[in-house]
N, C-alpha and C. Protein backbone atom coordinates (compact mmCIF):
# COMPACT_ATOMS: atom_id res chain seq x y z
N UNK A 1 -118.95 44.56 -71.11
CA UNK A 1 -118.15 45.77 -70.92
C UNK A 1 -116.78 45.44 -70.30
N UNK A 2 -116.72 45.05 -69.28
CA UNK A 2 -115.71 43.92 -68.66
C UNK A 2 -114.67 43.93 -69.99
N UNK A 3 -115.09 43.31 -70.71
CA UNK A 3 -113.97 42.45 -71.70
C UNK A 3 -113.58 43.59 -72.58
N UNK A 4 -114.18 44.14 -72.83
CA UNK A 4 -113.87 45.43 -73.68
C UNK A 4 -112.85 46.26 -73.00
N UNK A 5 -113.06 46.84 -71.95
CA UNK A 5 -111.85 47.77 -70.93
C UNK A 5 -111.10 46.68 -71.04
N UNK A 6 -111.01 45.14 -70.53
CA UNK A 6 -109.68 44.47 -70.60
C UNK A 6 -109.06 44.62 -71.77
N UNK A 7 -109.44 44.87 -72.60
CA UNK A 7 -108.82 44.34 -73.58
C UNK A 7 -108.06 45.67 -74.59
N UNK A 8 -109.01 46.74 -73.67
CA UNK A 8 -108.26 47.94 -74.33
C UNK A 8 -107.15 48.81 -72.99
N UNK A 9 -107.32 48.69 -71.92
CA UNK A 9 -106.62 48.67 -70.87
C UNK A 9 -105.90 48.08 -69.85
N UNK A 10 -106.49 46.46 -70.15
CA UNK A 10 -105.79 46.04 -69.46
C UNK A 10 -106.81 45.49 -67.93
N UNK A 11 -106.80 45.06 -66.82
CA UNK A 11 -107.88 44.61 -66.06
C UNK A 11 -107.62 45.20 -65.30
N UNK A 12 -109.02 45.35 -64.38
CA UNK A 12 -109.63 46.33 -63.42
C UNK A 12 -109.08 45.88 -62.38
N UNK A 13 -108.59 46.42 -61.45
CA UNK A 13 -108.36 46.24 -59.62
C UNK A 13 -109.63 47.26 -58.74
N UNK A 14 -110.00 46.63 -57.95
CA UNK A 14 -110.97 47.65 -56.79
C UNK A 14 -110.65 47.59 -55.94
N UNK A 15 -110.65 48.68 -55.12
CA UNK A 15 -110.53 49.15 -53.92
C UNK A 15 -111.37 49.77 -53.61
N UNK A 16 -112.20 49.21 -52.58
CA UNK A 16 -113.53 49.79 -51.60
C UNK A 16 -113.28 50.02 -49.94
N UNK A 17 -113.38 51.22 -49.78
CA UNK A 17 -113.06 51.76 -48.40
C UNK A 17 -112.72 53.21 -48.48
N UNK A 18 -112.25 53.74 -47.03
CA UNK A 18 -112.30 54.62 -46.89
C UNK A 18 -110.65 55.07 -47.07
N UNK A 19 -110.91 56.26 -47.55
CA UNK A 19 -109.34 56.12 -48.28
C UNK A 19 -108.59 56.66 -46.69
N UNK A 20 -107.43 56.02 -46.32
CA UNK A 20 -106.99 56.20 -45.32
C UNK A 20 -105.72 55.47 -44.81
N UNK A 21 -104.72 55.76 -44.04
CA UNK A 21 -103.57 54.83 -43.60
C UNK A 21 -103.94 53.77 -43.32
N UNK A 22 -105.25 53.15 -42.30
CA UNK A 22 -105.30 51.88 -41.68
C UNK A 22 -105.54 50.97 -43.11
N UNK A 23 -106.66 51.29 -44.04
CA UNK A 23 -106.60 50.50 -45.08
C UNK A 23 -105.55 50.58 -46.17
N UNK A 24 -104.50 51.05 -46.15
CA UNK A 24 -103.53 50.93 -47.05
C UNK A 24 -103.40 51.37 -48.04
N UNK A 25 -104.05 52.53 -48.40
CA UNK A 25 -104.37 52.83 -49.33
C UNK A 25 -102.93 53.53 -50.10
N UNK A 26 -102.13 54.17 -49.20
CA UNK A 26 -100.69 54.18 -49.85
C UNK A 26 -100.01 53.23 -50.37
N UNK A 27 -100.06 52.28 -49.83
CA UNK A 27 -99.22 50.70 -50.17
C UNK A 27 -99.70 50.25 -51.59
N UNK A 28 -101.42 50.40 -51.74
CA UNK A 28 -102.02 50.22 -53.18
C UNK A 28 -101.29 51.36 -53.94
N UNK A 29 -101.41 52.59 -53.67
CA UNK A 29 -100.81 53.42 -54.94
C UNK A 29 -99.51 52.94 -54.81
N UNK A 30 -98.73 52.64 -53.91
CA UNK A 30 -97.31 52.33 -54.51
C UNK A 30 -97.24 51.33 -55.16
N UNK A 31 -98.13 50.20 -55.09
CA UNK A 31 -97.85 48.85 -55.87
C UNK A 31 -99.16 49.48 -57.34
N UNK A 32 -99.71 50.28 -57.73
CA UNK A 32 -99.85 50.89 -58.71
C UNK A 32 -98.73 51.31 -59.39
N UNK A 33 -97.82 52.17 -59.19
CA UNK A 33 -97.19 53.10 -59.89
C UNK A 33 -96.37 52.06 -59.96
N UNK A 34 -95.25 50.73 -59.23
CA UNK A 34 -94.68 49.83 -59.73
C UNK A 34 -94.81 49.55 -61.06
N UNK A 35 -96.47 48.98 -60.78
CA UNK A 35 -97.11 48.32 -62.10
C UNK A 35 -97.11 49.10 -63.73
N UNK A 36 -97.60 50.30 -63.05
CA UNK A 36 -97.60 51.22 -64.08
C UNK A 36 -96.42 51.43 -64.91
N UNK A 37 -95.27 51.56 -64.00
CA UNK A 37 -94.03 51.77 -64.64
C UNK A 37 -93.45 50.56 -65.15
N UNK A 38 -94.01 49.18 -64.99
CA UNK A 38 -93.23 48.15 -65.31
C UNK A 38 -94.13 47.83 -66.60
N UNK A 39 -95.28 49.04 -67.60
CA UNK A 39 -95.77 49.12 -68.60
C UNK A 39 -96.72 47.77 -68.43
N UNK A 40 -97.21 47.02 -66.82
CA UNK A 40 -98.47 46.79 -66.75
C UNK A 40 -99.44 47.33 -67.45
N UNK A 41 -100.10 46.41 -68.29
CA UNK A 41 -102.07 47.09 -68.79
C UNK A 41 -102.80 46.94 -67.83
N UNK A 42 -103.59 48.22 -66.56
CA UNK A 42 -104.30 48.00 -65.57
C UNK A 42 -104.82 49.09 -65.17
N UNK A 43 -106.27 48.84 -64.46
CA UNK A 43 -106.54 50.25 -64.09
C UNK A 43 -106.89 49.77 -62.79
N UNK A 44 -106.96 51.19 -62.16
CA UNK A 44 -107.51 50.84 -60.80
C UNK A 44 -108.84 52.01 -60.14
N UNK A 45 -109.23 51.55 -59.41
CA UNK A 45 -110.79 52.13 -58.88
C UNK A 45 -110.50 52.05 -58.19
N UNK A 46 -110.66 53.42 -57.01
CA UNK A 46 -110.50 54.04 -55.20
C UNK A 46 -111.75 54.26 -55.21
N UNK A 47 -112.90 53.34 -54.45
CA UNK A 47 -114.14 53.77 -54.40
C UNK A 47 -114.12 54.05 -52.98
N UNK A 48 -114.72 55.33 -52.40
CA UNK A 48 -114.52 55.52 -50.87
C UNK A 48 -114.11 56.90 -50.33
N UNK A 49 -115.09 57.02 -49.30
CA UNK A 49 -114.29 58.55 -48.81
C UNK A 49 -113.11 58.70 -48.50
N UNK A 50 -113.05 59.96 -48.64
CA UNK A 50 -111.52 60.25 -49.07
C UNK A 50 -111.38 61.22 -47.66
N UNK A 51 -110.80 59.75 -46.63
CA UNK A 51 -110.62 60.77 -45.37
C UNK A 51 -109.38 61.04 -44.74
N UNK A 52 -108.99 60.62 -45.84
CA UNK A 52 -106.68 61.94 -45.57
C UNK A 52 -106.41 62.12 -46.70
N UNK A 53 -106.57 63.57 -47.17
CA UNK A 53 -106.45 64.38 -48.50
C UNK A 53 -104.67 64.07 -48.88
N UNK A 54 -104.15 63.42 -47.72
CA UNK A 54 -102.59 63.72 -47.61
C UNK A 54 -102.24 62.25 -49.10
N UNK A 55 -102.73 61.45 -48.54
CA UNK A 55 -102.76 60.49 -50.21
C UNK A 55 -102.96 60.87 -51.52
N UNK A 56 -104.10 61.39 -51.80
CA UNK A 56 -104.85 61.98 -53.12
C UNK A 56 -103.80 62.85 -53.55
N UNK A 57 -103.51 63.72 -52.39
CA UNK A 57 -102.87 65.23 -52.71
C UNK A 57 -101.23 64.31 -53.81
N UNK A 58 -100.96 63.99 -52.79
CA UNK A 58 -99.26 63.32 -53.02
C UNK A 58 -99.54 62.70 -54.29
N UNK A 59 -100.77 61.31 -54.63
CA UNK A 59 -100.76 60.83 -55.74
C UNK A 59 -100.62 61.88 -57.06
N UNK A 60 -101.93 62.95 -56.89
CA UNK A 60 -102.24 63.75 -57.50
C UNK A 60 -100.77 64.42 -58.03
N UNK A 61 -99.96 65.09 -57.24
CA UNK A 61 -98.85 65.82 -57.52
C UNK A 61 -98.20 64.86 -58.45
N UNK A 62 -98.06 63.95 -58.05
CA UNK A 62 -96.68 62.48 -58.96
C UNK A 62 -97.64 62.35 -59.98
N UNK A 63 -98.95 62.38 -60.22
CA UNK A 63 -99.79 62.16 -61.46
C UNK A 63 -99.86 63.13 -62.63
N UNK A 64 -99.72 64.07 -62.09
CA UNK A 64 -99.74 65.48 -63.07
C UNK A 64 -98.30 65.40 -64.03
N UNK A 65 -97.43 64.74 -63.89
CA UNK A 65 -96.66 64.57 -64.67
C UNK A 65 -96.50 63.20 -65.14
N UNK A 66 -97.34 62.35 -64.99
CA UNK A 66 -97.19 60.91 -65.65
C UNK A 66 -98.56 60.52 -65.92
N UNK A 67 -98.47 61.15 -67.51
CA UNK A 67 -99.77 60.51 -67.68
C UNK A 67 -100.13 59.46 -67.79
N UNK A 68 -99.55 58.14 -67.97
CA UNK A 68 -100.50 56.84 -67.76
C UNK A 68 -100.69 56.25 -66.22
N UNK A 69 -99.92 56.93 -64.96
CA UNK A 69 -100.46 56.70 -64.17
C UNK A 69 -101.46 57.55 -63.99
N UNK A 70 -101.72 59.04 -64.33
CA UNK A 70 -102.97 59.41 -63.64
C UNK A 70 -104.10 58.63 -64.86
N UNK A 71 -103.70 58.37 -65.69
CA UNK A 71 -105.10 57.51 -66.31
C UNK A 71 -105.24 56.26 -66.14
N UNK A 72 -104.40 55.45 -65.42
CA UNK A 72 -104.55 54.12 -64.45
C UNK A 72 -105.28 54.13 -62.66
N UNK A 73 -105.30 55.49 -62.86
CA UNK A 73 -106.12 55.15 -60.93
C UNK A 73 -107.22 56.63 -61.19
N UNK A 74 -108.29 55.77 -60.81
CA UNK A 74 -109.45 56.48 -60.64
C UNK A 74 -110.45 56.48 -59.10
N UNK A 75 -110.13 57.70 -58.62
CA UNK A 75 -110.81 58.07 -57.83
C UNK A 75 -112.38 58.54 -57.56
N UNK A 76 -113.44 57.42 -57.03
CA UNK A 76 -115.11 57.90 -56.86
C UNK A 76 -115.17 58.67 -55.74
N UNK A 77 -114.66 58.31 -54.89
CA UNK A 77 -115.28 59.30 -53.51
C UNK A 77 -116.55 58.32 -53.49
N UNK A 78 -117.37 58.82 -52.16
CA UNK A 78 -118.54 57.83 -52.16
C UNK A 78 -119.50 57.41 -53.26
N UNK A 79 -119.85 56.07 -53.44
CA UNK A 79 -120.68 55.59 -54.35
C UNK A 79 -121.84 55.20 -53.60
N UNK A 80 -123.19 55.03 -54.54
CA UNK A 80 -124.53 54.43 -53.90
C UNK A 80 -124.00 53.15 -53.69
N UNK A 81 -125.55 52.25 -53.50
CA UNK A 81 -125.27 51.07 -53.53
C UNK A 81 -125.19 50.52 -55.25
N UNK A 82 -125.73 51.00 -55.95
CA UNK A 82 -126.24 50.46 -57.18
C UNK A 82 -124.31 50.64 -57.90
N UNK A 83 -124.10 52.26 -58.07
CA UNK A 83 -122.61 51.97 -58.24
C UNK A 83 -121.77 51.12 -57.77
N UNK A 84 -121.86 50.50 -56.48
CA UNK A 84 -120.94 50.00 -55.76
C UNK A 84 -121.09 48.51 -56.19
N UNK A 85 -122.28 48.28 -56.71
CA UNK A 85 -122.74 46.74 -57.11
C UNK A 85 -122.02 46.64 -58.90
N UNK A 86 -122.37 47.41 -59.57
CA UNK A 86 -121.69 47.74 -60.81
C UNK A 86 -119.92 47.87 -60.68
N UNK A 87 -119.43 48.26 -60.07
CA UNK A 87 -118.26 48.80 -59.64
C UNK A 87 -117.51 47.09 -59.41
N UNK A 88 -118.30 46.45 -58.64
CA UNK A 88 -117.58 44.82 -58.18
C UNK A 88 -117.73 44.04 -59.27
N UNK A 89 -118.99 43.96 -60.33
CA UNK A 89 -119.16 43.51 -61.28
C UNK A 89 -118.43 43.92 -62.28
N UNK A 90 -118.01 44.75 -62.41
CA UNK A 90 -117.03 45.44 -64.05
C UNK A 90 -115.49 44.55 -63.18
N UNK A 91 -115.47 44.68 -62.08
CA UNK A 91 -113.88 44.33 -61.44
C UNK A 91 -113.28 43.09 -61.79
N UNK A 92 -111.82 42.70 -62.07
CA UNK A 92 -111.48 41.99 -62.65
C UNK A 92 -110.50 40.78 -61.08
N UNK A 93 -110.23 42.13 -60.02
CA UNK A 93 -109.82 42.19 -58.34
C UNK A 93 -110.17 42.54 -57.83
N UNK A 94 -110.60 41.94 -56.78
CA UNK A 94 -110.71 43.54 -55.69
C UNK A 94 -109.22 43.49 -54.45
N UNK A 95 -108.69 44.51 -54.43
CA UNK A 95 -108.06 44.57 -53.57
C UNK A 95 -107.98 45.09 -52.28
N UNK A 96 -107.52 44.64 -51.02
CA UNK A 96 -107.92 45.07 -49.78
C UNK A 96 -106.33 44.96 -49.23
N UNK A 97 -105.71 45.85 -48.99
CA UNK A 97 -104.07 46.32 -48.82
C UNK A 97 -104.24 47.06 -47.31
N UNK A 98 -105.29 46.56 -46.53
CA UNK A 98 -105.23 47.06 -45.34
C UNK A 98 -104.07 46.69 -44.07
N UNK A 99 -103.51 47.69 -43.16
CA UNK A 99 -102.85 47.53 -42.15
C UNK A 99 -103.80 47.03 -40.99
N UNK A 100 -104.90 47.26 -40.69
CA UNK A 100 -106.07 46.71 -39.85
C UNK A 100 -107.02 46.58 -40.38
N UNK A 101 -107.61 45.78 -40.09
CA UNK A 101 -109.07 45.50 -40.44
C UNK A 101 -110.14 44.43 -39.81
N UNK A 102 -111.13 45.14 -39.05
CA UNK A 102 -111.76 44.45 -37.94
C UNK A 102 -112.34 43.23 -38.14
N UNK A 103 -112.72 43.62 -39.24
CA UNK A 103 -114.10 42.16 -39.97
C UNK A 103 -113.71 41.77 -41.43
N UNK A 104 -113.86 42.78 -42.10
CA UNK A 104 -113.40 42.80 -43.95
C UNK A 104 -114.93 42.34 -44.30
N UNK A 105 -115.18 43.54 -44.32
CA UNK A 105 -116.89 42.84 -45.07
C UNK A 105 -116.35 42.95 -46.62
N UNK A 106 -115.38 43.98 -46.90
CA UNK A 106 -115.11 43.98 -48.73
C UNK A 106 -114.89 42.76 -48.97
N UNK A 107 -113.87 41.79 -47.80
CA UNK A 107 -113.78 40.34 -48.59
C UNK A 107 -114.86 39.87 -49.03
N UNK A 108 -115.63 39.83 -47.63
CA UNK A 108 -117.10 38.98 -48.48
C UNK A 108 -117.96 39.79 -49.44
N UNK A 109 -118.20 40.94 -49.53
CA UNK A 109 -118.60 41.43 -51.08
C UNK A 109 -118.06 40.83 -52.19
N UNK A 110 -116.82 40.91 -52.08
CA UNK A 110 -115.89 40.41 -53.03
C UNK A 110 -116.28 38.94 -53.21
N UNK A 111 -116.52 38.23 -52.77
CA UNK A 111 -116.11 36.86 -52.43
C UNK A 111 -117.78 36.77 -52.87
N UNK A 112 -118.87 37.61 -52.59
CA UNK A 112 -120.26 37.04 -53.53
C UNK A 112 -120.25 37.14 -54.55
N UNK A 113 -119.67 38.11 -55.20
CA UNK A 113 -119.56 38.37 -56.99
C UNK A 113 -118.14 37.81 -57.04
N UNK A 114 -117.99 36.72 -56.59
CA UNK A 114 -117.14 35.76 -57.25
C UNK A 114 -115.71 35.99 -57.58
N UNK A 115 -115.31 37.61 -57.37
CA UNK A 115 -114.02 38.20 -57.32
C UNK A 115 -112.92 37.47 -56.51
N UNK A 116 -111.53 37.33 -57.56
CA UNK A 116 -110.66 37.03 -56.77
C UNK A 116 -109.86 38.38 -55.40
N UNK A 117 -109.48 37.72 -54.98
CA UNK A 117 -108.93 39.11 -53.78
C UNK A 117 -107.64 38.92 -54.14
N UNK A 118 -106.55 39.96 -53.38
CA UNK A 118 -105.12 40.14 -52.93
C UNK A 118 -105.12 40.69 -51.88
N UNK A 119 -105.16 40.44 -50.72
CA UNK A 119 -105.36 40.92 -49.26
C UNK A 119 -104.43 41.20 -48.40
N UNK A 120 -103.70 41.75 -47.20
CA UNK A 120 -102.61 41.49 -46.44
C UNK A 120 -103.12 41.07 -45.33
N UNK A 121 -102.08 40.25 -44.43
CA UNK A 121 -102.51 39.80 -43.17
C UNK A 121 -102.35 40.67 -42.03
N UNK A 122 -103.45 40.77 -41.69
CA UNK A 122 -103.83 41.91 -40.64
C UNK A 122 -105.13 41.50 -40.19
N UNK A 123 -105.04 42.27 -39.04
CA UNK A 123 -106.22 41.88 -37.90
C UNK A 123 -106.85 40.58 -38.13
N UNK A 124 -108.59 41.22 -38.84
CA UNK A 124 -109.37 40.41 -38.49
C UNK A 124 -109.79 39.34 -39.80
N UNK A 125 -108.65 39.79 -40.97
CA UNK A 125 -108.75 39.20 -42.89
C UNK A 125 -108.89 37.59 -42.42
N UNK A 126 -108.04 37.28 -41.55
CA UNK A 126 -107.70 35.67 -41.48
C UNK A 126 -109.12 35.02 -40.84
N UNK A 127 -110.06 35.66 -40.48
CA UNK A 127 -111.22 34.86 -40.51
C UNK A 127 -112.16 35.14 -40.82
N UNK A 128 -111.74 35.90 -42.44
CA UNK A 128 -112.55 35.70 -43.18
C UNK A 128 -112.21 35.00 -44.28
N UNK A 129 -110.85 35.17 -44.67
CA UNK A 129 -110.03 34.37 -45.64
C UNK A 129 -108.72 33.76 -45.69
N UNK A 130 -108.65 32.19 -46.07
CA UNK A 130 -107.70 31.62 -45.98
C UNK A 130 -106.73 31.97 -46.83
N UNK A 131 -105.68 32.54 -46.94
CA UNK A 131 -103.77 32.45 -47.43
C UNK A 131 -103.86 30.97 -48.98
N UNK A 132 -104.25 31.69 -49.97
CA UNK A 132 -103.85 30.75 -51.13
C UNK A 132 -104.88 30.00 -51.41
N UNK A 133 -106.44 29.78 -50.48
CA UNK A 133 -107.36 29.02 -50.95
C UNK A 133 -108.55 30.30 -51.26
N UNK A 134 -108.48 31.24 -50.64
CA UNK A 134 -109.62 32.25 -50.64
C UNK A 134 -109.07 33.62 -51.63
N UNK A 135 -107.88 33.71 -51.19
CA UNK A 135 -107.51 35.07 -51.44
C UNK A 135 -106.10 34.80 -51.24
N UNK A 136 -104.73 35.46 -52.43
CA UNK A 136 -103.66 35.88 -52.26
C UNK A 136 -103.19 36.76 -51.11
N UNK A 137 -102.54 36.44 -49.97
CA UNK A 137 -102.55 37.39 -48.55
C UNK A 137 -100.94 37.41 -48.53
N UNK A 138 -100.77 39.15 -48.82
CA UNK A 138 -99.13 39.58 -48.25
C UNK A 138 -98.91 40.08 -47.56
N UNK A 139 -97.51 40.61 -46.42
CA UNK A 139 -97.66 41.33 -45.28
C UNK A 139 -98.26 42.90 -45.70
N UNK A 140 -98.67 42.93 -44.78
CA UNK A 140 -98.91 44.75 -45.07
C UNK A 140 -98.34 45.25 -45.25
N UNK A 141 -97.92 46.92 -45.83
CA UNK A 141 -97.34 48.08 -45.52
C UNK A 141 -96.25 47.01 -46.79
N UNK A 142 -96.55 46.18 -47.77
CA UNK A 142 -95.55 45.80 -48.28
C UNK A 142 -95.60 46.12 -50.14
N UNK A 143 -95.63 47.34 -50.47
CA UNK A 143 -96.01 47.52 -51.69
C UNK A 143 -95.50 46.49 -53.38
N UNK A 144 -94.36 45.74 -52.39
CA UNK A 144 -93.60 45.69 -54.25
C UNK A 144 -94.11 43.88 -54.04
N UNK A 145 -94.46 43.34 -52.67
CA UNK A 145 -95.34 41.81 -52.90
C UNK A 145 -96.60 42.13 -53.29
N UNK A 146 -97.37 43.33 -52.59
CA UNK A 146 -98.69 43.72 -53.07
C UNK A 146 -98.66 43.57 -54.72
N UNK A 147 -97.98 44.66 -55.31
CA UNK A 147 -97.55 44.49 -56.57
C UNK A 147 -97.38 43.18 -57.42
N UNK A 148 -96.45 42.52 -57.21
CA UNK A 148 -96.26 40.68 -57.34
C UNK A 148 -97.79 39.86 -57.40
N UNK A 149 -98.13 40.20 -56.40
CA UNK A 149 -99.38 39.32 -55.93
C UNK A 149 -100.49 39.56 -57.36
N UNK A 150 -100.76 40.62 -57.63
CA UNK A 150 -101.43 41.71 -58.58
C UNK A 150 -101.04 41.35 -59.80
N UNK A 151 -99.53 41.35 -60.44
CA UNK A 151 -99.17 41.28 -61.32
C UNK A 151 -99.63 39.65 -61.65
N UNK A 152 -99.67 38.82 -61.03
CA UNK A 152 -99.55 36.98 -60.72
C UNK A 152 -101.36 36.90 -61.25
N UNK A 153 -101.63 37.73 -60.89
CA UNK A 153 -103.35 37.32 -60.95
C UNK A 153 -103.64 38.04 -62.32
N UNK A 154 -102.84 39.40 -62.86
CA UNK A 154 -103.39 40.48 -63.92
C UNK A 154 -102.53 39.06 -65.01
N UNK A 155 -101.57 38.61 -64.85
CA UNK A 155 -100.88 37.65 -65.92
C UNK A 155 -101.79 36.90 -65.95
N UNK A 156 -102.41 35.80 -65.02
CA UNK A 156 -103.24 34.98 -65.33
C UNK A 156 -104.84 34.61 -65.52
N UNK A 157 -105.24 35.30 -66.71
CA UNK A 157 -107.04 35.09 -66.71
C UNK A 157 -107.63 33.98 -65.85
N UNK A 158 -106.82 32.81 -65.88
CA UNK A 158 -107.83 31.41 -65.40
C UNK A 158 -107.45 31.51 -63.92
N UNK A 159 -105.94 31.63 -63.25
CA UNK A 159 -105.95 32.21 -62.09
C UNK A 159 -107.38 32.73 -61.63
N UNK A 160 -107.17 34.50 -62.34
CA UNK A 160 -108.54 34.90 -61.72
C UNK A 160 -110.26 34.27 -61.48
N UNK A 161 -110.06 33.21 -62.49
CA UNK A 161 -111.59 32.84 -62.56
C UNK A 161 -111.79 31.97 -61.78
């Protein structure tokens, strides 16, 4: 299935967490809509409660008039575990665009199903993952390297593998 969405959309990015300022979840939609507009093939998955409507709302508004970004970012709201295991497996990234982050258990989810990351450096990412051997790591709050970083990995299949 994987190869099929790539190949008719373009490759998957994930985002697992709670949708919110500390994890970055603005910084991802802005380095989305970059992508989108620079006629990137990509989709993206917001798996996670959705706990500041103030994101969704704003995406939502800028989406209603551009349709290939609102059909490039898809919002779950909470998933089981079984979705959430399916969800890392269909993923082509996972991305973690957090301003803090205590532990990063998404890295290591990520990092058992073999997913490459794009991460920023914040808090507690750096001990879980090394800068260029584990995971692509940009400053936070930095949408258009987030973007870069994304685009560097969506260009290169063997990169990702």
């Amino acid at each position: 299935m994987a190869k099929e969405r790539e190949a008719d959309r373009g490759a998957h990015v994930l985002f697992v967490g709670r949708l919110e300022r500390r994890k970055g979840v603005d910084t991802l939609l802005a380095a989305a809509r970059e992508l989108v507009d620079d006629g990137v093939e990509v989709t993206f998955t917001l798996a996670g409660q959705n706990a500041d409507n103030s994101f969704r709302d704003s995406f939502d508004r800028e989406a209603a008039t551009r349709p290939r970004l609102r059909a490039a970012a898809h919002f779950t709201g909470m998933v089981s575990d079984a979705e959430l295991h399916r969800l890392y497996v269909d993923a082509d990234i996972v991305c973690v665009p957090s301003r803090y982050e205590s532990h990063g258990v998404v890295l290591i989810e990520a990092m058992m199903f073999g997913k490459p990351l794009v991460t920023c450096a914040a808090g507690g990412i750096s001990e879980v993952v090394r800068a260029g051997h584990d995971a692509i790591v940009v400053p936070p709050e930095d949408p258009t390297a987030l973007a870069e970083s994304l685009r560097r990995l969506l260009a290169n299949p063997e990169l990702r593998a």
